[in-house]
C-alpha atoms as a PDB file:
ATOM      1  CA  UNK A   1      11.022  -4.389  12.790  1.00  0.00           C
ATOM      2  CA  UNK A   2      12.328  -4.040   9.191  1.00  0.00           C
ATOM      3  CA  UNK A   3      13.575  -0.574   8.271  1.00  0.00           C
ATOM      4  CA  UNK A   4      13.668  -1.138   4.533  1.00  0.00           C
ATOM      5  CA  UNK A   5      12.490  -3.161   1.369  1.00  0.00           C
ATOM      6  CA  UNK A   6      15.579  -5.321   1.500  1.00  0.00           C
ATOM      7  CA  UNK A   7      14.746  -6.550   5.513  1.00  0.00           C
ATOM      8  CA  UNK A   8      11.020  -6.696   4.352  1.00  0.00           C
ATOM      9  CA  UNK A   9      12.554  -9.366   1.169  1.00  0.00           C
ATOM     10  CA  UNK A  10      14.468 -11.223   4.120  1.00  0.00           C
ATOM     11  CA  UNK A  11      11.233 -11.175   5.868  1.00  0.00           C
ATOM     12  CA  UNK A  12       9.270 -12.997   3.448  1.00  0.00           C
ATOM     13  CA  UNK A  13      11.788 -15.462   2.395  1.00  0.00           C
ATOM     14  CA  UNK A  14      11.026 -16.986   6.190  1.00  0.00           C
ATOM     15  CA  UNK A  15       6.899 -17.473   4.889  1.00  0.00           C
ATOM     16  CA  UNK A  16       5.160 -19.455   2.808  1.00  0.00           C
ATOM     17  CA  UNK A  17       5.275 -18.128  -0.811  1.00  0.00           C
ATOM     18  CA  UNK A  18       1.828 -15.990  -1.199  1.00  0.00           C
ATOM     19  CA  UNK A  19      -0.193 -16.113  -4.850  1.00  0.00           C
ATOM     20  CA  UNK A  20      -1.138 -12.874  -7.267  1.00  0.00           C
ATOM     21  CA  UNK A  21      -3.565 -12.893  -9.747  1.00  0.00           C
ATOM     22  CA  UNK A  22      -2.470 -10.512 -12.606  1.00  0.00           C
ATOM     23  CA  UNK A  23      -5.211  -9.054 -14.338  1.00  0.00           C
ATOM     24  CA  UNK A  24      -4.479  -8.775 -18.084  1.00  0.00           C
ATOM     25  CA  UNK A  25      -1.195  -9.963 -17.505  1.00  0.00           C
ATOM     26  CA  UNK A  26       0.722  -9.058 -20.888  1.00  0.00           C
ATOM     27  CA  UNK A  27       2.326  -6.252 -20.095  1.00  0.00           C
ATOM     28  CA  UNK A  28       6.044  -6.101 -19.998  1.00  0.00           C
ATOM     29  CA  UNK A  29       7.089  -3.772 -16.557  1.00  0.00           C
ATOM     30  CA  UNK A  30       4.365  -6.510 -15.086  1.00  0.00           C
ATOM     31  CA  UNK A  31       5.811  -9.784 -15.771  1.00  0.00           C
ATOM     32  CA  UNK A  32       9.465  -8.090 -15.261  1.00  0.00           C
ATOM     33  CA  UNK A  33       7.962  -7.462 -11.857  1.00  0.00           C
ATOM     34  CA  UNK A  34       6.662 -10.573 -11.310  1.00  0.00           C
ATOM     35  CA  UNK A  35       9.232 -12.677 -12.661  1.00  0.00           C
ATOM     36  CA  UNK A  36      11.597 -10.869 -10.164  1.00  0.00           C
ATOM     37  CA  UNK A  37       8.861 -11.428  -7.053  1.00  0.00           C
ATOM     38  CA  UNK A  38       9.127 -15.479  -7.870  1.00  0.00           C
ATOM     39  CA  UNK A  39      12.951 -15.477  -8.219  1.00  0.00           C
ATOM     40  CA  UNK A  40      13.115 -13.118  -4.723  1.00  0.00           C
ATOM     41  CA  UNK A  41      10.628 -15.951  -3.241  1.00  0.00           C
ATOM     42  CA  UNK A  42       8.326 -13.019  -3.001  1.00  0.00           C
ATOM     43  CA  UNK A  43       5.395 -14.481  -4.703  1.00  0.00           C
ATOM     44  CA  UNK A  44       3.925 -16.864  -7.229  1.00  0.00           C
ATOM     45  CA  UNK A  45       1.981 -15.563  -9.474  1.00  0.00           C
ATOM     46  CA  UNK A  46      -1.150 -16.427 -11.893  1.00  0.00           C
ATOM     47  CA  UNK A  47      -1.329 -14.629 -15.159  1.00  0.00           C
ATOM     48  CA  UNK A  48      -4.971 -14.137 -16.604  1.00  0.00           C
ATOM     49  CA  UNK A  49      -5.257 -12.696 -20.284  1.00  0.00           C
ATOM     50  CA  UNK A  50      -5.050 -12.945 -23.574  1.00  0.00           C
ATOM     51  CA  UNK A  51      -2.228 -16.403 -23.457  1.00  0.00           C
ATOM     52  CA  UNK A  52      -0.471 -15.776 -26.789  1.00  0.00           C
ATOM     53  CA  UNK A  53       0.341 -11.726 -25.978  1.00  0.00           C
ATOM     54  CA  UNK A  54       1.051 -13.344 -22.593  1.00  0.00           C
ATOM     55  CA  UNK A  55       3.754 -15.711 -24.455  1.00  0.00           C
ATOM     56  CA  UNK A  56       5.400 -13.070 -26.806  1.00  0.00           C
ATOM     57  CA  UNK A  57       5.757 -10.764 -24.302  1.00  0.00           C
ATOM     58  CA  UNK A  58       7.220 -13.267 -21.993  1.00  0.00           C
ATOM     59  CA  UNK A  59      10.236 -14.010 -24.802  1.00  0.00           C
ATOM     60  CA  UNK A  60      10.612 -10.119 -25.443  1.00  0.00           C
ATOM     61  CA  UNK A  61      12.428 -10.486 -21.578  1.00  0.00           C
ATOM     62  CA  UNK A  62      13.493 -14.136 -21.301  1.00  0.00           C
ATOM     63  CA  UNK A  63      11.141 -14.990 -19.395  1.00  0.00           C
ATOM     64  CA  UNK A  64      10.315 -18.591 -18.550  1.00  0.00           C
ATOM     65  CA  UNK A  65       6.210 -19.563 -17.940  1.00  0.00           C
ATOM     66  CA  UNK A  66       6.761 -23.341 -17.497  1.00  0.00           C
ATOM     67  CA  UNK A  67       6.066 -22.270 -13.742  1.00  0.00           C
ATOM     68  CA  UNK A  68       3.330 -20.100 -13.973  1.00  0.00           C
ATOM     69  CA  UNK A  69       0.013 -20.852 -14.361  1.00  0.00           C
ATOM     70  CA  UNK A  70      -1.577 -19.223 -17.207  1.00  0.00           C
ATOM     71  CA  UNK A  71      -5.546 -18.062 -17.273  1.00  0.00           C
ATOM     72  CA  UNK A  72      -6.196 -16.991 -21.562  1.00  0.00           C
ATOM     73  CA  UNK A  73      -8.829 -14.383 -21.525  1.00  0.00           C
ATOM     74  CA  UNK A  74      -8.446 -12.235 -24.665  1.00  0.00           C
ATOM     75  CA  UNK A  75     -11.089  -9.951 -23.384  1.00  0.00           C
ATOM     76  CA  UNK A  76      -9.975  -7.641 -20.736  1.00  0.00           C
ATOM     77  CA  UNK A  77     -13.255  -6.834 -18.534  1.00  0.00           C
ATOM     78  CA  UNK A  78     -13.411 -11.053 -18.125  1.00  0.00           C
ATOM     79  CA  UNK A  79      -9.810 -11.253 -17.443  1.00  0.00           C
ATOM     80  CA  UNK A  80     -10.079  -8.787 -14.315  1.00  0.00           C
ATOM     81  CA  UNK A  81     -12.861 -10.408 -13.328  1.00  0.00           C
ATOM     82  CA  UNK A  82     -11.349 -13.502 -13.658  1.00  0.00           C
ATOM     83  CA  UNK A  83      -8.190 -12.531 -11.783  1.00  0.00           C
ATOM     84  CA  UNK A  84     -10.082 -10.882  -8.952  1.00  0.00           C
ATOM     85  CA  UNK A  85     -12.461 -14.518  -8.951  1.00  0.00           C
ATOM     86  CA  UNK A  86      -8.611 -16.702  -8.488  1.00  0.00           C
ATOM     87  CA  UNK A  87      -8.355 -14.429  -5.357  1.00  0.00           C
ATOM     88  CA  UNK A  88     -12.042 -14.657  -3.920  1.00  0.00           C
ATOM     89  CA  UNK A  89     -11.782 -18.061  -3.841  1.00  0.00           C
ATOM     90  CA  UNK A  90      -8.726 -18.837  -2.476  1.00  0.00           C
ATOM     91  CA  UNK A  91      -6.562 -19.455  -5.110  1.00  0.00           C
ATOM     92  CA  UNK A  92      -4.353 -16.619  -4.622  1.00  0.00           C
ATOM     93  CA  UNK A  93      -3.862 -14.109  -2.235  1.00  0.00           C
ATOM     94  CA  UNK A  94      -3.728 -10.743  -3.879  1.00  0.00           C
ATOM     95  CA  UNK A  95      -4.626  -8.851  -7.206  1.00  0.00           C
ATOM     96  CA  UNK A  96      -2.438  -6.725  -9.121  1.00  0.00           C
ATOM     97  CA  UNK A  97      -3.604  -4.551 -11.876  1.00  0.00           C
ATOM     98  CA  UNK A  98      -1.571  -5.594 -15.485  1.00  0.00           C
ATOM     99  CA  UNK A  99      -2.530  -3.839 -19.139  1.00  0.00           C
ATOM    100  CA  UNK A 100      -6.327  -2.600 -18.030  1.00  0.00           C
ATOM    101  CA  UNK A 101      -7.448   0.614 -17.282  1.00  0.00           C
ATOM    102  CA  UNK A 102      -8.271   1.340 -13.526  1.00  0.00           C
ATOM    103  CA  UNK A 103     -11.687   1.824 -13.583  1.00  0.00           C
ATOM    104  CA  UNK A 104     -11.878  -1.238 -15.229  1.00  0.00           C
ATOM    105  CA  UNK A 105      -9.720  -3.339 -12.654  1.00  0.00           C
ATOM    106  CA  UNK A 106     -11.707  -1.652  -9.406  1.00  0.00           C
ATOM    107  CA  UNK A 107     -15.074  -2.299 -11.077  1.00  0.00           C
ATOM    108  CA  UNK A 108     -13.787  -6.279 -10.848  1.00  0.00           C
ATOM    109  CA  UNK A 109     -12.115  -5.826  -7.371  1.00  0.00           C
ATOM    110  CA  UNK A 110     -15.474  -3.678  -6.431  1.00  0.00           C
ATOM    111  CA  UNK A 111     -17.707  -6.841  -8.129  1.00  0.00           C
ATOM    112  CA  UNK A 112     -20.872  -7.601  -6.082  1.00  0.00           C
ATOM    113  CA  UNK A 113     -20.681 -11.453  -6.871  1.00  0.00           C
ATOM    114  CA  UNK A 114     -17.084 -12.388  -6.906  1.00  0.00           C
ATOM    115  CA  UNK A 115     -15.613  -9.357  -6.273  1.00  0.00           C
ATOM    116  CA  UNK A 116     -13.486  -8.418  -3.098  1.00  0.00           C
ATOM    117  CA  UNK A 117     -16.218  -5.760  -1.200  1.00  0.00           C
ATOM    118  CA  UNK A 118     -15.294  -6.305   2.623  1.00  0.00           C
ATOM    119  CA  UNK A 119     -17.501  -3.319   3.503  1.00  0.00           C
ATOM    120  CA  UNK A 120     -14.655  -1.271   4.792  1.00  0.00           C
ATOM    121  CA  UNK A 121     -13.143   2.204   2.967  1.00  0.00           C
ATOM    122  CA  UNK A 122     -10.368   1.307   0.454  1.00  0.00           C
ATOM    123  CA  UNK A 123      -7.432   3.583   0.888  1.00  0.00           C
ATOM    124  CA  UNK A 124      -3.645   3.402  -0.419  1.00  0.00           C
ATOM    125  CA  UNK A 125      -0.652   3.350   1.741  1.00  0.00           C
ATOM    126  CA  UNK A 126       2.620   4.136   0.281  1.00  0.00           C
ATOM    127  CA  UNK A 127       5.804   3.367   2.160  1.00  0.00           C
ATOM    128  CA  UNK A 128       9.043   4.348   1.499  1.00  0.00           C
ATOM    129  CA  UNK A 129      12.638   4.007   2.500  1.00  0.00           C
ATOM    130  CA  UNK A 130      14.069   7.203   2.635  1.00  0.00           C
ATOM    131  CA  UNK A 131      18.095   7.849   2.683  1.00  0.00           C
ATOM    132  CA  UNK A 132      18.757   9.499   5.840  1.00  0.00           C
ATOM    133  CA  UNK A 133      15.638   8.366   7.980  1.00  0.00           C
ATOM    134  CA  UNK A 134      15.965   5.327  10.026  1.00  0.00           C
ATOM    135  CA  UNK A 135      12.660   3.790   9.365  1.00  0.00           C
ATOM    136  CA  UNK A 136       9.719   2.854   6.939  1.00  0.00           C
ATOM    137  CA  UNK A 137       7.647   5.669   6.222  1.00  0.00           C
ATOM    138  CA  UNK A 138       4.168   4.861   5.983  1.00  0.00           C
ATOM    139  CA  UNK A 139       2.124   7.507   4.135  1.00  0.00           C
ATOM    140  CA  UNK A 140      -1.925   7.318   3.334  1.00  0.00           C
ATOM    141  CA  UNK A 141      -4.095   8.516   1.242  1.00  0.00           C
ATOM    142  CA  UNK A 142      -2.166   9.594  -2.320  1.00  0.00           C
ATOM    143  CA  UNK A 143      -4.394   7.991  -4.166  1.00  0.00           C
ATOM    144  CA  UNK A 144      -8.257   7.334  -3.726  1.00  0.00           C
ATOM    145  CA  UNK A 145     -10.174   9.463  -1.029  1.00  0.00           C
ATOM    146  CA  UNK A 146     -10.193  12.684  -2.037  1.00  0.00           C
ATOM    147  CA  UNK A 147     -11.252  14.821   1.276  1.00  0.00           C
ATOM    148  CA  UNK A 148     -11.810  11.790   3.625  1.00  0.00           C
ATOM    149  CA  UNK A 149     -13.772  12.664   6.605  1.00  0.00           C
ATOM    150  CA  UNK A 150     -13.250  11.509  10.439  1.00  0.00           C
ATOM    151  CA  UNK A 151     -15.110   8.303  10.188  1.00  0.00           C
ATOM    152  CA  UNK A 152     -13.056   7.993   6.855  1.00  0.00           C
ATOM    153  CA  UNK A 153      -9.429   8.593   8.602  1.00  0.00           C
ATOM    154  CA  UNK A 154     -10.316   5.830  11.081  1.00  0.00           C
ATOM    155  CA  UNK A 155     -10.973   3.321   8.712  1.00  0.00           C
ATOM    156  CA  UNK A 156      -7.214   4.907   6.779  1.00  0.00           C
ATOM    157  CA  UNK A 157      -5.836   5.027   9.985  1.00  0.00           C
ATOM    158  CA  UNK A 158      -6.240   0.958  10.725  1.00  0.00           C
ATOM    159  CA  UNK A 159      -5.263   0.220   7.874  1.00  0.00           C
ATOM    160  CA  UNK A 160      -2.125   1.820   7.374  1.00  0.00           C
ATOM    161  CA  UNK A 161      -1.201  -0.141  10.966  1.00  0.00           C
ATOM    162  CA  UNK A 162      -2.317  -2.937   9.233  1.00  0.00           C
ATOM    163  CA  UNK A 163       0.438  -2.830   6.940  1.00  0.00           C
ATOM    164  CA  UNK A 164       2.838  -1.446   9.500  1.00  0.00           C
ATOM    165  CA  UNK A 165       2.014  -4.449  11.455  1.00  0.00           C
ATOM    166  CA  UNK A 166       2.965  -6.872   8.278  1.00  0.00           C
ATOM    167  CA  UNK A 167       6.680  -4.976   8.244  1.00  0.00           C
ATOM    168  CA  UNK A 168       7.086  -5.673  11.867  1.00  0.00           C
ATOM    169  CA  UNK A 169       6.192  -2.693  13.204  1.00  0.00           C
ATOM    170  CA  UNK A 170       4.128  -4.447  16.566  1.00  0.00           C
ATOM    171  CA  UNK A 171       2.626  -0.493  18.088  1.00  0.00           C
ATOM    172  CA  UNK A 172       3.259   2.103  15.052  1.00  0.00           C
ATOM    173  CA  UNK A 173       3.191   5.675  15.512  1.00  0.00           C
ATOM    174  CA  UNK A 174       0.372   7.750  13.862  1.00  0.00           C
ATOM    175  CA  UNK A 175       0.764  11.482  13.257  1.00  0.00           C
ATOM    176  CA  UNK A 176      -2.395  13.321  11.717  1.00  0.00           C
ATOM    177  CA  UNK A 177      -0.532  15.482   9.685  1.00  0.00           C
ATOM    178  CA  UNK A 178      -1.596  19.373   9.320  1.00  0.00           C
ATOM    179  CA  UNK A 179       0.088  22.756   8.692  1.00  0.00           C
ATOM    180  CA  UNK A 180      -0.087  23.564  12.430  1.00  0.00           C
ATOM    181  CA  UNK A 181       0.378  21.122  15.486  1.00  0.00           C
ATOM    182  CA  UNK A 182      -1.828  23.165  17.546  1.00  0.00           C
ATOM    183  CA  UNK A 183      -5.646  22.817  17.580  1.00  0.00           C
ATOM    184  CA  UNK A 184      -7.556  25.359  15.463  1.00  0.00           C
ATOM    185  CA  UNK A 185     -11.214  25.774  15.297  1.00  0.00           C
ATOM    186  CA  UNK A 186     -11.056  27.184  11.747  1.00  0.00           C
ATOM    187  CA  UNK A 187      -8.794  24.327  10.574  1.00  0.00           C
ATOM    188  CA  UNK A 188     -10.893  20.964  10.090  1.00  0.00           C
ATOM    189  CA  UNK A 189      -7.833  18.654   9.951  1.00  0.00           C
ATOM    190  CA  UNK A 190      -6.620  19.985  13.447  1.00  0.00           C
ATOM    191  CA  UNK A 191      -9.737  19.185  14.881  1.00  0.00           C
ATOM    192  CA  UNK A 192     -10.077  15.535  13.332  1.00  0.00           C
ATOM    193  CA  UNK A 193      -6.757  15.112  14.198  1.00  0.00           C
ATOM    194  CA  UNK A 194      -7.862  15.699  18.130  1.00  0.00           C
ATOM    195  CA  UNK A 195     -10.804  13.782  17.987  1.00  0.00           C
ATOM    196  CA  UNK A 196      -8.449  10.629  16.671  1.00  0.00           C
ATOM    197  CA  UNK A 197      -5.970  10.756  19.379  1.00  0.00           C
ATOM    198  CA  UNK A 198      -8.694  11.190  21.800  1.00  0.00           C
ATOM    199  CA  UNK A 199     -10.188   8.153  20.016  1.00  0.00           C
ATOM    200  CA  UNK A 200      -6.924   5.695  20.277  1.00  0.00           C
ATOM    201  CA  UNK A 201      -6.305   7.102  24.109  1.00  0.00           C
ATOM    202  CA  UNK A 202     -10.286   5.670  24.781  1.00  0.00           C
ATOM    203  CA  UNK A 203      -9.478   2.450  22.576  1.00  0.00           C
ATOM    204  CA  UNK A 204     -11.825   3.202  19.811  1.00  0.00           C
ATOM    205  CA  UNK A 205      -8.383   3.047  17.676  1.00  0.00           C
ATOM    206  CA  UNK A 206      -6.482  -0.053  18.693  1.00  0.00           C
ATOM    207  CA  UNK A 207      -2.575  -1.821  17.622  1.00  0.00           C
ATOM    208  CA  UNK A 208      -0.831   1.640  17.850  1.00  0.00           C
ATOM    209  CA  UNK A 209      -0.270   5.446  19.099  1.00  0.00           C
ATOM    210  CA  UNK A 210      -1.958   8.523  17.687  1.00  0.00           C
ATOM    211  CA  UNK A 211      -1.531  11.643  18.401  1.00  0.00           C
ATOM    212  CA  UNK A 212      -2.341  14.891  16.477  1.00  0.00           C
ATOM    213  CA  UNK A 213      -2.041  17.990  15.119  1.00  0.00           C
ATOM    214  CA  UNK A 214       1.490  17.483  14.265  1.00  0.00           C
ATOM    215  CA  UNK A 215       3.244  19.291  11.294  1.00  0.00           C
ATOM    216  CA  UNK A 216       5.119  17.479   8.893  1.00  0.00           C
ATOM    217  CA  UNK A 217       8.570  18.583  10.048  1.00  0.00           C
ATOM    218  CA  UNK A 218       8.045  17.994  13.831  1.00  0.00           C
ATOM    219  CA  UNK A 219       6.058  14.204  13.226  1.00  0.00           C
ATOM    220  CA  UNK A 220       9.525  13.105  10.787  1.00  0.00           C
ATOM    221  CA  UNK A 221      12.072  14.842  12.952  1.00  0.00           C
ATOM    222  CA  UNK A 222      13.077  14.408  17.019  1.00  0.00           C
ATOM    223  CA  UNK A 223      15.201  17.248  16.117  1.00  0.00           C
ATOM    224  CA  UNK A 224      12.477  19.416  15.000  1.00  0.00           C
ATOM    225  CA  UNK A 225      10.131  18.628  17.569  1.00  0.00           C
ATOM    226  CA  UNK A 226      12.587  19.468  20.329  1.00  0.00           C
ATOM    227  CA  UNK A 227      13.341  22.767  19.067  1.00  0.00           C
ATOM    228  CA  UNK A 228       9.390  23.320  18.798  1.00  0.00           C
ATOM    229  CA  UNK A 229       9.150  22.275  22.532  1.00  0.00           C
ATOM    230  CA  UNK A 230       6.692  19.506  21.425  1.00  0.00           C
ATOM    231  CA  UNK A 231       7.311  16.410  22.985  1.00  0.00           C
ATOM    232  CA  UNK A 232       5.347  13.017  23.416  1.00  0.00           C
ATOM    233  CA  UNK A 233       5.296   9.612  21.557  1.00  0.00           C
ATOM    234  CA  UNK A 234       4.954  10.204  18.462  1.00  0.00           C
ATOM    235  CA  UNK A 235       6.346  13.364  17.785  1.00  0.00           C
ATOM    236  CA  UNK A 236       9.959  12.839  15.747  1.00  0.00           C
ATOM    237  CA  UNK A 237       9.148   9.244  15.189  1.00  0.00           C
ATOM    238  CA  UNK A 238       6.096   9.033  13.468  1.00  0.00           C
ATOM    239  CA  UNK A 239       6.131   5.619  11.256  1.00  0.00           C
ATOM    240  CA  UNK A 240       2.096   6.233   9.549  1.00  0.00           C
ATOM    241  CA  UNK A 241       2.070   9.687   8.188  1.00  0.00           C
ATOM    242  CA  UNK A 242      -2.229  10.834   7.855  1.00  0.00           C
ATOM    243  CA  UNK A 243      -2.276  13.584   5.341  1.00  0.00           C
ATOM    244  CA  UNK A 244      -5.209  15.650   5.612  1.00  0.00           C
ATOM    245  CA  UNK A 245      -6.526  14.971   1.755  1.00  0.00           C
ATOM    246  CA  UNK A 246      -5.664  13.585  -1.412  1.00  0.00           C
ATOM    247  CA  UNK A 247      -3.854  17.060  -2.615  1.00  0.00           C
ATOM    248  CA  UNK A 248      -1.326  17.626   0.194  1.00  0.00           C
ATOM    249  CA  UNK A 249      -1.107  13.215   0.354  1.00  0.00           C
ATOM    250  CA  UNK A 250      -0.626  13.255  -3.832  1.00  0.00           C
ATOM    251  CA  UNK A 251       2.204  15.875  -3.715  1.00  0.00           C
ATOM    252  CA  UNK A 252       4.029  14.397  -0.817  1.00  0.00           C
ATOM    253  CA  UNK A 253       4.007  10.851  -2.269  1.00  0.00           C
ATOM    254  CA  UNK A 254       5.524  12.404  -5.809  1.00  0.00           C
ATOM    255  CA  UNK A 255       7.819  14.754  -4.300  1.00  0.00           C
ATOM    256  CA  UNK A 256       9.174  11.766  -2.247  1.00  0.00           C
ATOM    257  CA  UNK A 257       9.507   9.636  -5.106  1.00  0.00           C
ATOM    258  CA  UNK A 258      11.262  12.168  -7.614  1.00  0.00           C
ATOM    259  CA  UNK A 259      13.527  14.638  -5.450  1.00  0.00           C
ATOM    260  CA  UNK A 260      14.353  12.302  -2.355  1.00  0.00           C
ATOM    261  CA  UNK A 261      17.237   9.718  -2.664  1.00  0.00           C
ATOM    262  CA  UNK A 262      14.045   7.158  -2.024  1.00  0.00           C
ATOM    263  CA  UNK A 263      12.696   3.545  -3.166  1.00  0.00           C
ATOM    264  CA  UNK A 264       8.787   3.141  -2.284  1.00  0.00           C
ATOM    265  CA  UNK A 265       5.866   0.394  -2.761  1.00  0.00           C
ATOM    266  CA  UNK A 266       1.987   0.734  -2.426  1.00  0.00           C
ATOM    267  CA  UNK A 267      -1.089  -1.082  -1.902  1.00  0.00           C
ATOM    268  CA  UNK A 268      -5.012  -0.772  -1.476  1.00  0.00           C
ATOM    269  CA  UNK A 269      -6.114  -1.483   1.254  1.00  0.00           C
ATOM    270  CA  UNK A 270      -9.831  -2.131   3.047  1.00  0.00           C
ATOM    271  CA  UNK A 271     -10.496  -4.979   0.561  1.00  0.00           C
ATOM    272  CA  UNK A 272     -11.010  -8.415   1.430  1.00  0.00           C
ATOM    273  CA  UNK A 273      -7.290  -9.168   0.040  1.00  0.00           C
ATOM    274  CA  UNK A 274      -4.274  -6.616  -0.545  1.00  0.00           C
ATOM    275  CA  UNK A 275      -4.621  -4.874  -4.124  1.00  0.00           C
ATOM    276  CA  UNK A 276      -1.684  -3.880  -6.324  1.00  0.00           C
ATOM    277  CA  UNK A 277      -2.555  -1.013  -8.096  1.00  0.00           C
ATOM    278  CA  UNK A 278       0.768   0.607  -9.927  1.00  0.00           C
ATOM    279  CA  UNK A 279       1.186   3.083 -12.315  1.00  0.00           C
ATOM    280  CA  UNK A 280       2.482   3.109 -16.017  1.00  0.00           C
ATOM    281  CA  UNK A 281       5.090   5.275 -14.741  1.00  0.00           C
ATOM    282  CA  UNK A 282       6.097   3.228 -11.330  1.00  0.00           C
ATOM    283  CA  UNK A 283       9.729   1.881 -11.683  1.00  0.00           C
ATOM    284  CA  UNK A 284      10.299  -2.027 -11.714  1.00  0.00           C
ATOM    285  CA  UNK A 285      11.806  -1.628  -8.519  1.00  0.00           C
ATOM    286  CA  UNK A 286       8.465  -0.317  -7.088  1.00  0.00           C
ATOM    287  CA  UNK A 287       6.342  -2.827  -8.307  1.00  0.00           C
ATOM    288  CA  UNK A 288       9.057  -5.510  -6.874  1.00  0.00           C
ATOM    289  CA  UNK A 289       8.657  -3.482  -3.801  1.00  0.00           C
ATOM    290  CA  UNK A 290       4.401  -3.382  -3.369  1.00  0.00           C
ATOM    291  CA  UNK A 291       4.372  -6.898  -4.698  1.00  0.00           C
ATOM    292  CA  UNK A 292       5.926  -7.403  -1.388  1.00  0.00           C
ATOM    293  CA  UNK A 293       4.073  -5.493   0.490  1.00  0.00           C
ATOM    294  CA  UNK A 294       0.502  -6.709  -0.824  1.00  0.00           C
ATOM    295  CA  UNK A 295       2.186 -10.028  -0.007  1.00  0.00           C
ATOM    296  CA  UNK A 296       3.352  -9.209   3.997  1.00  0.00           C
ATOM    297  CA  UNK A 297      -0.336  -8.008   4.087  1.00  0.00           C
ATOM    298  CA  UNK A 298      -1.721 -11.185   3.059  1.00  0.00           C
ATOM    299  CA  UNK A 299       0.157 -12.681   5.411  1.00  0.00           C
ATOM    300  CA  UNK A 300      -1.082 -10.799   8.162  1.00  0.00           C
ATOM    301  CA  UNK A 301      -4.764 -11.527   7.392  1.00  0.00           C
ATOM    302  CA  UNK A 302      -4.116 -15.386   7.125  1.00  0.00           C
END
């Protein structure tokens, strides 16, 4: 089981190097990124866009392309597409969003013809390695369902283990998160987060534990949940933290990232391949980091 990014790096170097498609590749943070992923035997990448903003931006950071395979596309909407196409048929393994706008880049992932539609929810899972806590915090969904239903949190649920699973992690521990760890009629999180354990007890849930309400505080900390007499096994040692929607998800995940003593990665999931959709204002180290992940994911699928 790896407990942080650098166990999840030693992880990988053991597998076959994976392939990501960059979609409008010339953007700097990117290709620093990606550059980094090849040297760390991460991943390979292919770079689709516009070839000569590809090549200055490449010499801007010393970067060397004789090992890259280069796609030119000058127009962005084809380049997506195109990048999302190398992955659909099997000549990479992932996507990872580069100098296009997001609606943009999902419309291609989304694409009825050559796109990645598996017919499952899409949902993010963030992880991060938090000074302090012994283990990979898995959290879901910061990032693209807004108020996601029970059927929704099912499809969340598996995969969020599915990326556990690709760190290691053989039976993670789901906590439904809520502001109470009691059931409460008036509360519709509590009550989802009943029906899901009673879901994974019958099966209907399978490849790891949930149980639910739990509280934040009493899911993260044994020490908390013993002094709230709450006891069971998950409770303390959560690894795949369910927030209830994408408000309380949204302001965990940024809190995390800019007050905690934290590194973190993140990937779509419920596609037919692992999508890499960072932010302007992700650090290089976090798109090192969910380049990796996106890749441990592929890996699982194969």
């Amino acid at each position: 089981m790896s407990k942080n990014f650098e166990e999840l790096f030693s992880k990988l170097s053991t597998l076959k190097m994976k392939k990501v498609a960059v979609a409008v590749a010339q953007d700097e943070p990117v290709l620093e990124a990606v550059m980094a992923a090849k040297k760390k035997g991460i991943a390979d990448a292919i770079l689709v866009g516009n070839k000569e903003m590809i090549k200055e931006v490449a010499k801007k950071i010393d970067m060397d392309l004789s090992g890259f395979e280069i796609i030119d596309e000058p127009n962005n909407k084809k380049a997506a597409l195109k990048a999302v196409e190398c992955v659909s048929s099997g000549k990479a393994d992932m996507v990872m969003k580069g100098l296009v706008d997001t609606a943009t880049f999902l419309r291609s992932v989304l694409d009825k013809e050559i796109g990645l539609r598996s017919g499952k929810l899409m949902s993010h899972v963030g992880v991060f390695e938090i000074e302090g806590i012994d283990r990979l915090i898995f959290m879901t969904d910061a990032a693209f369902n807004i108020e996601p239903d029970l059927k929704a949190k099912v499809d969340i649920i598996n995969s969020a283990v599915k990326v556990a699973h690709g760190c290691g992690i053989k039976t993670p521990k789901v906590a439904p998160i809520c502001a109470v760890e009691v059931v409460n009629p008036d509360m519709q999180a509590t009550l989802d987060a009943a029906a899901l354990s009673k879901m994974n007890d019958r099966g209907q849930i399978k490849g790891c534990i949930v149980d639910g309400p739990l509280a934040f505080d009493n899911a993260l900390s044994l020490e908390a949940a013993r002094h709230k007499n709450i006891s069971g096994e998950v409770a303390g040692q959560a690894d795949v933290f369910v927030l209830p929607n994408i408000e309380a998800a949204n302001v965990m995940y940024k809190c995390l990232t800019l007050t905690s003593k934290s590194k973190n990665g993140g990937i779509l999931m419920g596609a037919a391949a692992p999508v890499i959709l960072t932010s302007r204002s992700d650090s290089f180290e976090t798109k090192v980091n969910s380049i990796a992940l996106a890749a441990l994911a592929a890996e699982t699928a194969r």
